[in-house]
N, C-alpha and C. Protein backbone atom coordinates (compact mmCIF):
# COMPACT_ATOMS: atom_id res chain seq x y z
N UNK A 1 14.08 9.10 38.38
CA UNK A 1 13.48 10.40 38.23
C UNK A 1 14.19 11.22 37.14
N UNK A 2 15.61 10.62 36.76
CA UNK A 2 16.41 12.09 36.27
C UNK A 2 15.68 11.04 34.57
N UNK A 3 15.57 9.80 34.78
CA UNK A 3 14.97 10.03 33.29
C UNK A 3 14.01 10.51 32.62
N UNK A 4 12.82 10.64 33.56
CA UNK A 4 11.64 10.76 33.26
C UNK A 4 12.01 12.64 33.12
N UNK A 5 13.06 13.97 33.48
CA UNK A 5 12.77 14.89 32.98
C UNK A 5 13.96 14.90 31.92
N UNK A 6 14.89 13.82 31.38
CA UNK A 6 15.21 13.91 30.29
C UNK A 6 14.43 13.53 29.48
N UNK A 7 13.28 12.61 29.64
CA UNK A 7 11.85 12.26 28.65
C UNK A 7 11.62 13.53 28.26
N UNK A 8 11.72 14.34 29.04
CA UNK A 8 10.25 15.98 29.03
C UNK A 8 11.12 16.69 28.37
N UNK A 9 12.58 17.02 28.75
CA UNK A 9 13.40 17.56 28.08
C UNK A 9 13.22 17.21 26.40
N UNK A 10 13.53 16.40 26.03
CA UNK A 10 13.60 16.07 25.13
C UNK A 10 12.22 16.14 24.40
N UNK A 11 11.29 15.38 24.27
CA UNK A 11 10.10 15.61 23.87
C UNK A 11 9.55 17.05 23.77
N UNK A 12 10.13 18.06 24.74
CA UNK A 12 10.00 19.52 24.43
C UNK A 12 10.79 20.09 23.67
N UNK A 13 12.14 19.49 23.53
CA UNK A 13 12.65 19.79 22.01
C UNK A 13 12.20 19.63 21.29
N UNK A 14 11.77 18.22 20.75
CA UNK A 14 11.03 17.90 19.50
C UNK A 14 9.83 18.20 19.14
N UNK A 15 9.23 18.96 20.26
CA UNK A 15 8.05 19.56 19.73
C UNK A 15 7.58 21.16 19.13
N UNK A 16 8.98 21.63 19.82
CA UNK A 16 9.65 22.73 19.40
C UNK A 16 10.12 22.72 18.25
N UNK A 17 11.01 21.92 17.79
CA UNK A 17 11.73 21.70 16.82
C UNK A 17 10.43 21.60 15.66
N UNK A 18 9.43 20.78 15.85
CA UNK A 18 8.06 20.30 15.12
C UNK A 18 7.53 21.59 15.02
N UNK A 19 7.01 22.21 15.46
CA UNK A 19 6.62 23.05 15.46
C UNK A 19 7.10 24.71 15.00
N UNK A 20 8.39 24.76 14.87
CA UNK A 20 9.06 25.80 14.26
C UNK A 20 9.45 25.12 12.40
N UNK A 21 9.25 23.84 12.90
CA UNK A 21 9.07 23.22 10.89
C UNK A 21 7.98 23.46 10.38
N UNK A 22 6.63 23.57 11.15
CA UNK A 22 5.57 23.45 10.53
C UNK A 22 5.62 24.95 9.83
N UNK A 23 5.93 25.92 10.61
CA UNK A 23 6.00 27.41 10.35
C UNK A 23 6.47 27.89 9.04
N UNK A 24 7.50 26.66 8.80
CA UNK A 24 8.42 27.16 7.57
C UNK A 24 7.32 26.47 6.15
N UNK A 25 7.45 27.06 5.04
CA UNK A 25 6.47 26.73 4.07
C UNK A 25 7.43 26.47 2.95
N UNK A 26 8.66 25.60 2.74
CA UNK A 26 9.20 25.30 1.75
C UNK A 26 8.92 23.89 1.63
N UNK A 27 9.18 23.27 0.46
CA UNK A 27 8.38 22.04 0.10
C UNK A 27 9.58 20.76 0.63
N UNK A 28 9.03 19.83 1.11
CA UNK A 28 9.78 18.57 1.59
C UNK A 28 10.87 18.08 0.89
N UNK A 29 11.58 17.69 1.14
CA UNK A 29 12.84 17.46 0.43
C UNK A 29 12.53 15.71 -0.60
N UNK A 30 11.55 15.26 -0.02
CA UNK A 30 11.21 13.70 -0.61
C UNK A 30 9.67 13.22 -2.06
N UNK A 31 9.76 15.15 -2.04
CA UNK A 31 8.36 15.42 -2.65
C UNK A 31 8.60 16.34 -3.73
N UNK A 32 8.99 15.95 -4.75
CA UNK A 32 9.51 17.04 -5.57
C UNK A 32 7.85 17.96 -6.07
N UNK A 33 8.74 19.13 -6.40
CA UNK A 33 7.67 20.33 -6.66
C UNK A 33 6.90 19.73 -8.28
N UNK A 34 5.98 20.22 -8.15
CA UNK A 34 4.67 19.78 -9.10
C UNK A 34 4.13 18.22 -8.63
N UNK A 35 4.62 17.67 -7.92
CA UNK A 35 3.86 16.47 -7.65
C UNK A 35 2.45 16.59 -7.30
N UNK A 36 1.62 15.96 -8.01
CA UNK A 36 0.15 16.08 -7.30
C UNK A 36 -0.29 15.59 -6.32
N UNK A 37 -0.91 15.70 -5.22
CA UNK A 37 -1.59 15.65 -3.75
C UNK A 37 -2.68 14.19 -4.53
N UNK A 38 -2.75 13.48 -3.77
CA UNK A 38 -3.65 12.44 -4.09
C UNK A 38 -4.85 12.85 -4.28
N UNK A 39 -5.31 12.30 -5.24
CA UNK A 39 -6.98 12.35 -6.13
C UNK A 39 -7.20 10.98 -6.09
N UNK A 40 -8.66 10.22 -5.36
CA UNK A 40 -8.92 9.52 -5.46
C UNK A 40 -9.68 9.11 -6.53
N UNK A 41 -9.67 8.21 -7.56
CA UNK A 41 -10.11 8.01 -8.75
C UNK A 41 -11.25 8.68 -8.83
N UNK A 42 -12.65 9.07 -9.59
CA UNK A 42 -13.49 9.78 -10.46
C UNK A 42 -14.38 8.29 -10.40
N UNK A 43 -15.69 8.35 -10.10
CA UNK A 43 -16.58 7.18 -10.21
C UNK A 43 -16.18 6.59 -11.65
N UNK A 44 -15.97 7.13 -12.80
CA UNK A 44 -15.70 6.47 -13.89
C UNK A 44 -14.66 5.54 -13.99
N UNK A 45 -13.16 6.47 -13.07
CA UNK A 45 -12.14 5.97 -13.38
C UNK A 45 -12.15 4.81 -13.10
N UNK A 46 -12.72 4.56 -11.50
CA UNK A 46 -12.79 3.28 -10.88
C UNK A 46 -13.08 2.38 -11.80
N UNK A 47 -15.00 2.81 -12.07
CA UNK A 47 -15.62 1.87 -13.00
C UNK A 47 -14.43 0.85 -14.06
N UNK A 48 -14.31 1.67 -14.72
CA UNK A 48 -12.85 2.07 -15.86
C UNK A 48 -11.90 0.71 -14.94
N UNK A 49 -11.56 0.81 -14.00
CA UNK A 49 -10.31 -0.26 -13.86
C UNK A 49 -11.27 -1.72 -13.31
N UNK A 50 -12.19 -1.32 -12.34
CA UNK A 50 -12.96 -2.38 -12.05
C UNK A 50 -13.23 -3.76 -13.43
N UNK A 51 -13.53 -2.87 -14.55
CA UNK A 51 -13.76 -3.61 -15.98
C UNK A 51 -12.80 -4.25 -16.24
N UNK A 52 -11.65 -3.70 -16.47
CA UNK A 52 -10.13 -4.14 -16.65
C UNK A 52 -9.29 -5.13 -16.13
N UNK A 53 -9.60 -4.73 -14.55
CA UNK A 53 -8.93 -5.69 -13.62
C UNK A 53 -10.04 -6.82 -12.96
N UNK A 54 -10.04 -7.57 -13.73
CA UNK A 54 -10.50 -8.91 -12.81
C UNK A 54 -10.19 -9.95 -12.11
N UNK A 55 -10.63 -10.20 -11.17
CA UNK A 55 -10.28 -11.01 -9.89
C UNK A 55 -9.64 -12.38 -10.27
N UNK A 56 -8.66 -12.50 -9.63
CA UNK A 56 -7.90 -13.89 -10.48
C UNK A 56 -8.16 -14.96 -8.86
N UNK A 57 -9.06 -16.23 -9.52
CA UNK A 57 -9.23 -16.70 -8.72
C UNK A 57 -8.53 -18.32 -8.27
N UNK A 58 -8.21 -18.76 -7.19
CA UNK A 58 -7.42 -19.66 -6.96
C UNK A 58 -8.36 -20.97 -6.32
N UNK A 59 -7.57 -22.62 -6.89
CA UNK A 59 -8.22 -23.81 -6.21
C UNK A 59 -7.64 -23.35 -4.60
N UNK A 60 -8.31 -24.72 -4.01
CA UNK A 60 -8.32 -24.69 -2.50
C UNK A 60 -7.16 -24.89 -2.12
N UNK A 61 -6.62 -24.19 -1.42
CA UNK A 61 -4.82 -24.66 -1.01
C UNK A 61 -3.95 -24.37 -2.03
N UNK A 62 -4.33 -23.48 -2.91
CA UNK A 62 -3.01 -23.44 -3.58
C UNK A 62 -2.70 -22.07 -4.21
N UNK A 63 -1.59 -21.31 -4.57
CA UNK A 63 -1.86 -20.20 -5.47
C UNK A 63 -1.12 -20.01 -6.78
N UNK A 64 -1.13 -20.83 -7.13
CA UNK A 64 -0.83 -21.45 -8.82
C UNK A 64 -1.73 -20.56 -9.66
N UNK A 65 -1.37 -19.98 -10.75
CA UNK A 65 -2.30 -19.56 -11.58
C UNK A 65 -2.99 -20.26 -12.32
N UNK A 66 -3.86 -20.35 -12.96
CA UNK A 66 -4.64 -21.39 -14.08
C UNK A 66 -4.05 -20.88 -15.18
N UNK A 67 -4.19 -21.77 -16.76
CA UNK A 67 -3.91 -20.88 -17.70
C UNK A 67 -5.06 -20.14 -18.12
N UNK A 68 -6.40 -20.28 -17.71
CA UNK A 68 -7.44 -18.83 -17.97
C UNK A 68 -6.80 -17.85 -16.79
N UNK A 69 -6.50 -17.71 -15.66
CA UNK A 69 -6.15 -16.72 -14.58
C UNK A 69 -4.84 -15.93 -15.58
N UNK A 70 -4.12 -16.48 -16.07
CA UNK A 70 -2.76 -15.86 -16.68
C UNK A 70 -3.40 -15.43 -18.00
N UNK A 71 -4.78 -15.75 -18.75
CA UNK A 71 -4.85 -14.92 -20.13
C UNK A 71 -5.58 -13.84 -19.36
N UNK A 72 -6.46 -13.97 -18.28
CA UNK A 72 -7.08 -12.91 -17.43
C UNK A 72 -5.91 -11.45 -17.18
N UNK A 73 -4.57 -11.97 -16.63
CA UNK A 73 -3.99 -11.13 -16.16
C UNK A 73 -3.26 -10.52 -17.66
N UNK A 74 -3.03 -11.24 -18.64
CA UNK A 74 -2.87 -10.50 -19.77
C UNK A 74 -3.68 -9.47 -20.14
N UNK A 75 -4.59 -9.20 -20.17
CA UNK A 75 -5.46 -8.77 -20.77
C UNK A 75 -5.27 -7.47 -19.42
N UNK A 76 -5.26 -7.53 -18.27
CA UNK A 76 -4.83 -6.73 -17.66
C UNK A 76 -3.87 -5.88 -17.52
N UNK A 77 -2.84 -6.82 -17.90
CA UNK A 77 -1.13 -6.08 -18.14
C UNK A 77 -1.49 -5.08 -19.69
N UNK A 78 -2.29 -5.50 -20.38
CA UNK A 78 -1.87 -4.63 -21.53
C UNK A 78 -2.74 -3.52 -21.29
N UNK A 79 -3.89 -3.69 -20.55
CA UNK A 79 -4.21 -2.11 -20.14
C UNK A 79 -4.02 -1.43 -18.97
N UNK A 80 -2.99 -2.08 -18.11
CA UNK A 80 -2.28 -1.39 -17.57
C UNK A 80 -1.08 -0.51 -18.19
N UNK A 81 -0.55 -1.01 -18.90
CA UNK A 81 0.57 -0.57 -19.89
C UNK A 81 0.07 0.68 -20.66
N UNK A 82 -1.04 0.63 -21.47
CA UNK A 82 -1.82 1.54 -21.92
C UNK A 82 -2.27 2.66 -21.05
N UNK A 83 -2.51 2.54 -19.60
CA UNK A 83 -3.07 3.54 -18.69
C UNK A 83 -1.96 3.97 -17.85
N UNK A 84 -0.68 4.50 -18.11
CA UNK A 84 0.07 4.77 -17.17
C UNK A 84 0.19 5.46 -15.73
N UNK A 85 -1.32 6.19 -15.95
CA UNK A 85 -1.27 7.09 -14.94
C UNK A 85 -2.06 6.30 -13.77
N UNK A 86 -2.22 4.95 -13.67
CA UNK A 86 -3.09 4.04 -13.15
C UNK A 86 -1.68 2.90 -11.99
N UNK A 87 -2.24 3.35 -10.43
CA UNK A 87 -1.32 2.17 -10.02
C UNK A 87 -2.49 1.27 -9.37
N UNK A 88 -1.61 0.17 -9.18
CA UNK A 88 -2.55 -0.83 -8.57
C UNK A 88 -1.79 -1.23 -6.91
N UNK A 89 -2.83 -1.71 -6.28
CA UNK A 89 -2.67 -2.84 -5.16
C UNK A 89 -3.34 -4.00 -5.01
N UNK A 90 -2.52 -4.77 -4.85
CA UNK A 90 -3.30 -6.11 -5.29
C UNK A 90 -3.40 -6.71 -3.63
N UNK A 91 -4.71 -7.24 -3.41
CA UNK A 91 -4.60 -8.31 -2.01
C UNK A 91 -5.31 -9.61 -2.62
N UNK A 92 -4.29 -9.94 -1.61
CA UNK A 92 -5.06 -12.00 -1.69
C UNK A 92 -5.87 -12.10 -0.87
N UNK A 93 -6.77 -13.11 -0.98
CA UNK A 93 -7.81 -13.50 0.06
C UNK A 93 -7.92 -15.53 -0.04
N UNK A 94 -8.27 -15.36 1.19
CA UNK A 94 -8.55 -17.16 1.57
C UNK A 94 -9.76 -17.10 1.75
N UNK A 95 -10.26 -18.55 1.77
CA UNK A 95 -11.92 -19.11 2.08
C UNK A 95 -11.35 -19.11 3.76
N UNK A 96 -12.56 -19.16 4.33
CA UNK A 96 -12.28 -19.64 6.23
C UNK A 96 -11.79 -20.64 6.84
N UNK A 97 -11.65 -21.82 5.90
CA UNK A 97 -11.73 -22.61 5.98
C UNK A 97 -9.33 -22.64 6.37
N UNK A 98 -9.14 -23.01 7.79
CA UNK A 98 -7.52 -22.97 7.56
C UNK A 98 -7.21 -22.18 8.84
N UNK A 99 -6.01 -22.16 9.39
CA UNK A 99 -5.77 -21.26 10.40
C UNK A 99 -5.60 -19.47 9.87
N UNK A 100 -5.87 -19.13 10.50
CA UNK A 100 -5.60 -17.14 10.34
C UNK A 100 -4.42 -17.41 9.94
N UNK A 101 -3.39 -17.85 10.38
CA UNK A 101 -1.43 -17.53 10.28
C UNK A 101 -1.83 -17.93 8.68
N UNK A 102 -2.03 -19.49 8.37
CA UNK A 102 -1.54 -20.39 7.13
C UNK A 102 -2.52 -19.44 6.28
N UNK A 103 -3.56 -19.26 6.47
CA UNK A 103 -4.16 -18.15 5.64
C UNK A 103 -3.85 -16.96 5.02
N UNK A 104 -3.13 -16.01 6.02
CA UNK A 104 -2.27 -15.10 5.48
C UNK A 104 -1.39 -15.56 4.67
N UNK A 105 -0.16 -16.83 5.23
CA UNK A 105 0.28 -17.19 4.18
C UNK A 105 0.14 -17.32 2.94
N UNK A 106 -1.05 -18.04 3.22
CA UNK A 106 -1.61 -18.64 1.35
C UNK A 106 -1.72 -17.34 0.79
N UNK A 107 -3.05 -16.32 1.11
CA UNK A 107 -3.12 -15.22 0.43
C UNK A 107 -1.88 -14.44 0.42
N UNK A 108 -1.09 -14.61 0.92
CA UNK A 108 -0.13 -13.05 0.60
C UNK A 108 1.00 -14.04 -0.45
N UNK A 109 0.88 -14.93 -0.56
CA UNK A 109 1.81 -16.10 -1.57
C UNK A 109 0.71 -16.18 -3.05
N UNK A 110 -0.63 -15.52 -2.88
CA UNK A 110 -1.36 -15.74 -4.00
C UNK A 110 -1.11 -13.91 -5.03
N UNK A 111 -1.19 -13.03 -3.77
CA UNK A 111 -1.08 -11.67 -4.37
C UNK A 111 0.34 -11.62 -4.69
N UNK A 112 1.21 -12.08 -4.17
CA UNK A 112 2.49 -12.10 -5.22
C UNK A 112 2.76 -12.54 -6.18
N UNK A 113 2.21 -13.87 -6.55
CA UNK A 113 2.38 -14.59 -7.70
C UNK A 113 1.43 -13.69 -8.79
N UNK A 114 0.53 -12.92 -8.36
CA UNK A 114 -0.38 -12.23 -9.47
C UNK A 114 0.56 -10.99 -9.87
N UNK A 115 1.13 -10.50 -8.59
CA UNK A 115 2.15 -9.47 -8.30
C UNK A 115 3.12 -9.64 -10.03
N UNK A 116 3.56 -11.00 -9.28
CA UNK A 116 5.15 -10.98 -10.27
C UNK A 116 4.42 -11.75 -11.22
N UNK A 117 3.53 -12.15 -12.17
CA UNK A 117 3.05 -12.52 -13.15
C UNK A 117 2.62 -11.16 -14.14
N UNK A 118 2.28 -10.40 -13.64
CA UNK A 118 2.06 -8.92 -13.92
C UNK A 118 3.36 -8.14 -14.93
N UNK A 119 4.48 -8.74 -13.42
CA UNK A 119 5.47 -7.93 -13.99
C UNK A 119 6.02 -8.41 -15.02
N UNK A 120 6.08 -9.75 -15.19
CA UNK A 120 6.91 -11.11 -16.18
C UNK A 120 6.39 -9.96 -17.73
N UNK A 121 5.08 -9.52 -17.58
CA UNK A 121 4.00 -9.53 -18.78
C UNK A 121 4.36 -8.04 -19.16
N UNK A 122 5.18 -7.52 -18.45
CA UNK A 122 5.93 -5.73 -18.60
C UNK A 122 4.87 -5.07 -18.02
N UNK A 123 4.41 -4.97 -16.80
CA UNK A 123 3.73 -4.08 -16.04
C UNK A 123 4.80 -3.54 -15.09
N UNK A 124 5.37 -2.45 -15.03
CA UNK A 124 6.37 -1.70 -14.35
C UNK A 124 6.28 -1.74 -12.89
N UNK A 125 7.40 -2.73 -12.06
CA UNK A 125 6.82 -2.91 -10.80
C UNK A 125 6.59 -1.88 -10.03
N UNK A 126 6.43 -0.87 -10.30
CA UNK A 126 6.52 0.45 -9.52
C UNK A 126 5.43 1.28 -9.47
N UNK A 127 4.35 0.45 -10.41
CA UNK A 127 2.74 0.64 -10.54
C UNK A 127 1.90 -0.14 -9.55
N UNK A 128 2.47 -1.34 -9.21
CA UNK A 128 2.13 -1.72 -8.13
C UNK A 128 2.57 -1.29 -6.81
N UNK A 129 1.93 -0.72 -6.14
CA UNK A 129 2.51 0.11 -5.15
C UNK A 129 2.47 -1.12 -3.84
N UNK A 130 1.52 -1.89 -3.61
CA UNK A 130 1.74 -3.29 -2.94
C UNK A 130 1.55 -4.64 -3.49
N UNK A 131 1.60 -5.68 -2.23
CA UNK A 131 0.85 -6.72 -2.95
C UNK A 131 0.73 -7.16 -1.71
N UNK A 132 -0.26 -7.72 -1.28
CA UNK A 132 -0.59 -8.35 0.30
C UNK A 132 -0.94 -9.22 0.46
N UNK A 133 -1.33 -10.29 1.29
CA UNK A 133 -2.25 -11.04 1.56
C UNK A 133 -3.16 -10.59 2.88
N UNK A 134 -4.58 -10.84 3.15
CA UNK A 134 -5.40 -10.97 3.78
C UNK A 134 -6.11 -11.61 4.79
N UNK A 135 -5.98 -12.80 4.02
CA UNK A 135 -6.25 -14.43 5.01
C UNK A 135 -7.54 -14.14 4.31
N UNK A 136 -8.61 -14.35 5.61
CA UNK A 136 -9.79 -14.44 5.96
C UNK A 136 -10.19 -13.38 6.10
N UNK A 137 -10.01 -12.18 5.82
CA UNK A 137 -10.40 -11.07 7.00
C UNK A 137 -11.57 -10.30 6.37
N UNK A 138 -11.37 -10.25 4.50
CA UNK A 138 -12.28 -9.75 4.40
C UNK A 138 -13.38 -10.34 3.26
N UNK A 139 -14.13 -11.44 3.84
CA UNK A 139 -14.41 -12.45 2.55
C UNK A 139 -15.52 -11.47 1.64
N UNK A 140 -16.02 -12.16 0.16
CA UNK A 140 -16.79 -11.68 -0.71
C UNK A 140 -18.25 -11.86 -0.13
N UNK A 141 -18.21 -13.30 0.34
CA UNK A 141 -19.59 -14.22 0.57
C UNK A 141 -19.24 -14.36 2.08
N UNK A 142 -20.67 -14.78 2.79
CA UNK A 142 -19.65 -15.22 4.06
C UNK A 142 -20.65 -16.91 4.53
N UNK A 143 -21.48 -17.41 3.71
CA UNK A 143 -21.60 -18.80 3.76
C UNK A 143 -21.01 -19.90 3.84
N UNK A 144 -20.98 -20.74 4.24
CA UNK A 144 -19.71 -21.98 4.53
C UNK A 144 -19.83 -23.34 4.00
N UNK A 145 -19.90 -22.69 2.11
CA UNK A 145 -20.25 -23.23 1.32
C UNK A 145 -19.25 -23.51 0.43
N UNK A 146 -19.13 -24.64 -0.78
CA UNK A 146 -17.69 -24.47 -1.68
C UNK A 146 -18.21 -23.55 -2.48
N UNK A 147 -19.50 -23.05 -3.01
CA UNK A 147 -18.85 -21.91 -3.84
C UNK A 147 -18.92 -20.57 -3.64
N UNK A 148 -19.36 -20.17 -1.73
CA UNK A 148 -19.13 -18.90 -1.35
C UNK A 148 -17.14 -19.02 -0.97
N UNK A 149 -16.80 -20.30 -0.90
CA UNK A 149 -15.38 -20.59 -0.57
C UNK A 149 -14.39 -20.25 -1.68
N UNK A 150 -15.21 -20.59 -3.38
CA UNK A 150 -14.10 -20.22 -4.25
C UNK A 150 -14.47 -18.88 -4.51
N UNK A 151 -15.16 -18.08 -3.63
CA UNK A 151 -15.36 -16.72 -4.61
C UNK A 151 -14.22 -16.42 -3.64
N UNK A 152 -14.19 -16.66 -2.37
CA UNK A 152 -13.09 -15.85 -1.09
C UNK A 152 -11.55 -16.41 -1.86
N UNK A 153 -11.38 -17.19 -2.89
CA UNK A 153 -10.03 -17.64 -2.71
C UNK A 153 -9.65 -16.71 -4.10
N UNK A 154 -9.24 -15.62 -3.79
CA UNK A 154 -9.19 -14.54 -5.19
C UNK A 154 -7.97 -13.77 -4.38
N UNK A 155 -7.12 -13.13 -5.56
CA UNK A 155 -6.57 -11.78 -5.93
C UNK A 155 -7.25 -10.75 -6.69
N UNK A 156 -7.42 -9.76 -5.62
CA UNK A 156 -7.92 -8.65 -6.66
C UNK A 156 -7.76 -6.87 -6.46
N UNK A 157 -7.93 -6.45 -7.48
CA UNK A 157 -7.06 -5.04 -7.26
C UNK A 157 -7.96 -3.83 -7.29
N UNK A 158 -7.33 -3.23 -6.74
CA UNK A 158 -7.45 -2.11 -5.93
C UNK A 158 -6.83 -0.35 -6.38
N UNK A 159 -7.61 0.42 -7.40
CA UNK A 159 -7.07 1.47 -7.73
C UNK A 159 -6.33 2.67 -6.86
N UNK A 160 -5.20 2.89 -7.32
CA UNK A 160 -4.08 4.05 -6.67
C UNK A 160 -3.32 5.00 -7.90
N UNK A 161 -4.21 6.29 -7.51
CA UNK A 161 -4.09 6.88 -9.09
C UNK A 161 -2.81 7.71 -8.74
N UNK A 162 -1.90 7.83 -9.71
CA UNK A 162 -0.25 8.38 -10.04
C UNK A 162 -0.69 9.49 -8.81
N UNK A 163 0.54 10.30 -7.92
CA UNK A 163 0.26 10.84 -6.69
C UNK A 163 -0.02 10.26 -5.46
N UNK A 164 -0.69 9.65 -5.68
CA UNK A 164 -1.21 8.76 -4.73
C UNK A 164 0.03 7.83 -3.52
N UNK A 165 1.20 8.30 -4.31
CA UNK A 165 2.20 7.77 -3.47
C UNK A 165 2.74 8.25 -2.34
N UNK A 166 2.21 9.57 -2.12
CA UNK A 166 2.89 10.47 -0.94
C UNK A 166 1.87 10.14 0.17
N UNK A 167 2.43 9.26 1.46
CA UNK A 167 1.65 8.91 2.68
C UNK A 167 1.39 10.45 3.52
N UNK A 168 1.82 10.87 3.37
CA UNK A 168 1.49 12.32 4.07
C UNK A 168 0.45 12.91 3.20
N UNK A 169 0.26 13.10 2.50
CA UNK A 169 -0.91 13.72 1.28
C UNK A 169 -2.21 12.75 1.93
N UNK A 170 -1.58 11.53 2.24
CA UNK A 170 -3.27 10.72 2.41
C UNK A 170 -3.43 10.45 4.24
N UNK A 171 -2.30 11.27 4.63
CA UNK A 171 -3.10 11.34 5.91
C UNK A 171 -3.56 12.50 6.57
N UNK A 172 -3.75 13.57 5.40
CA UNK A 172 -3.66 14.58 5.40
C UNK A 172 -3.16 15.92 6.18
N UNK A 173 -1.44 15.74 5.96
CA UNK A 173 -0.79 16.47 6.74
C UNK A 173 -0.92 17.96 6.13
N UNK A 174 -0.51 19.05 6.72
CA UNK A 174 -0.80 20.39 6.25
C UNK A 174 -0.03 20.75 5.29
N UNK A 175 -0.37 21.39 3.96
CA UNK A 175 0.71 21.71 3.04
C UNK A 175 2.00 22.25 3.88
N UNK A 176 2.87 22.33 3.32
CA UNK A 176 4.23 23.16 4.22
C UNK A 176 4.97 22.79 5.10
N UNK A 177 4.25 21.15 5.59
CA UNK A 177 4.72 20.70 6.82
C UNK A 177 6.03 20.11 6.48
N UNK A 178 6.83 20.26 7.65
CA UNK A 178 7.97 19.92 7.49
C UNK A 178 8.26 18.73 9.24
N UNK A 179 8.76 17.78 9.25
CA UNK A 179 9.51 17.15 10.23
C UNK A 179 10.28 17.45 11.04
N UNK A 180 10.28 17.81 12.09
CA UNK A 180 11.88 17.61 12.80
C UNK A 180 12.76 17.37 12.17
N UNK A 181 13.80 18.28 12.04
CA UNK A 181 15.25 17.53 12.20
C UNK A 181 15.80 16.64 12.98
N UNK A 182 15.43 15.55 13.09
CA UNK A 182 15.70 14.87 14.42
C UNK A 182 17.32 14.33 14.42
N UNK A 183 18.49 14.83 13.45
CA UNK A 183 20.08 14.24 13.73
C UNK A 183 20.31 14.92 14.79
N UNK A 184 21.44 14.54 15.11
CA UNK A 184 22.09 14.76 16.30
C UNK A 184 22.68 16.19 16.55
N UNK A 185 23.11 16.66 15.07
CA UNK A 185 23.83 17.81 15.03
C UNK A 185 22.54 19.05 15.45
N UNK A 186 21.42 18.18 15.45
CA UNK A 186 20.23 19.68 16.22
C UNK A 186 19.88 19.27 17.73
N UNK A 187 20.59 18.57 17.77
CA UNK A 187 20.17 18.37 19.75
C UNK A 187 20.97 19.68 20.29
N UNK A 188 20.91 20.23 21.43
CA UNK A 188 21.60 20.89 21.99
C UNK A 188 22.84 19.58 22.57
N UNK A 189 23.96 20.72 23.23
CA UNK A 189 25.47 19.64 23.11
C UNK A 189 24.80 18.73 24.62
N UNK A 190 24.52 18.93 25.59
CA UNK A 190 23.95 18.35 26.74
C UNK A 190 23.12 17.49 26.14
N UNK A 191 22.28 17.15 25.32
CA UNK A 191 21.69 15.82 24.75
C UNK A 191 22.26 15.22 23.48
N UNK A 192 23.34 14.88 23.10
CA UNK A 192 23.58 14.53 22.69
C UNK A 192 24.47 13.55 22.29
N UNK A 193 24.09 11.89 21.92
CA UNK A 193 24.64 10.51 22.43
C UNK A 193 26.34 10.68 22.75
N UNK A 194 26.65 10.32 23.75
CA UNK A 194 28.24 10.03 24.05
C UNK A 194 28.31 8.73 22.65
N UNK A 195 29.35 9.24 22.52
CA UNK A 195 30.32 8.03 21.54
C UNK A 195 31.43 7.21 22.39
């Protein structure tokens, strides 16, 4: 019993504590001032990278690049380089054909190799904001055919325009918001861990 009202105790601190942060309107300490709030690309912009970035596609079982997949991703790296204000996320994808686990594998071993082929080519890894794999989960085609199978066996990317990096901006927390202090030195002395 005595834990369940140190649960309440506590959780009524921190919601207190939450709640006397939200009040305060100075800017986050992890968000420097002028940063822009995420803008999701402009129908053009998309268009604009959709052209640019094309799907690098992989044989069955493997995620080797081809040497057309690597002049593909050239041609990408240099207008990435050119568009700075442009990040990417790249996911892999598998055909159905394979277990879910080895699937993820393959794809998230295919979006890295596009990942770090990118970077080899001077695309600043820090424009790529991920690189994932998928498996199966979200195919192009969904026939159980070889060539609805080689369209599913692709890397391909995904626009994230500069800003776009603050997870609170895109889950749309309230300007001003601030966190708990949750160290120790703001517990009252009665909650606070024995050493």
């Amino acid at each position: 019993m005595r834990h369940i009202l140190f649960a309440v105790a506590v959780s009524s601190l921190l919601m207190a504590g939450a709640t006397a942060q939200v009040q305060t309107s100075q800017p986050r300490a992890d968000q420097p001032s002028g940063t822009p709030a995420y803008q999701p690309p402009t129908g053009t912009q998309e268009q604009d990278i959709h052209q640019n970035l094309k799907d690098v596609h992989f044989a069955f079982d493997r995620y080797e690049l081809t040497p057309d997949d690597r002049q593909s991703l050239e041609a990408a790296a240099t207008w990435l380089k050119a568009n700075p204000n442009v990040y990417i996320t790249i996911a892999g994808d598998a055909d159905e054909r394979g277990s879910i686990v080895y699937n993820v594998y393959l794809s998230d071993k295919r979006a890295k190799a596009t990942r770090d082929t990118l970077v080899s080519m001077g695309v600043p890894e820090e424009r790529i904001v991920f690189a994932t794999g998928w498996g199966k989960l979200y195919p192009v085609c969904n026939q159980s055919d070889e060539s609805c199978w080689s369209q599913n066996r692709r890397a391909h990317f995904e626009p994230w325009q500069a800003g776009g990096l603050n997870a609170f901006n895109l889950l749309g927390t309230p300007a001003g918001f601030e966190w708990a202090d949750l160290s120790h030195s703001s517990l009252p002395t009665g909650l606070k861990p024995q050493k």
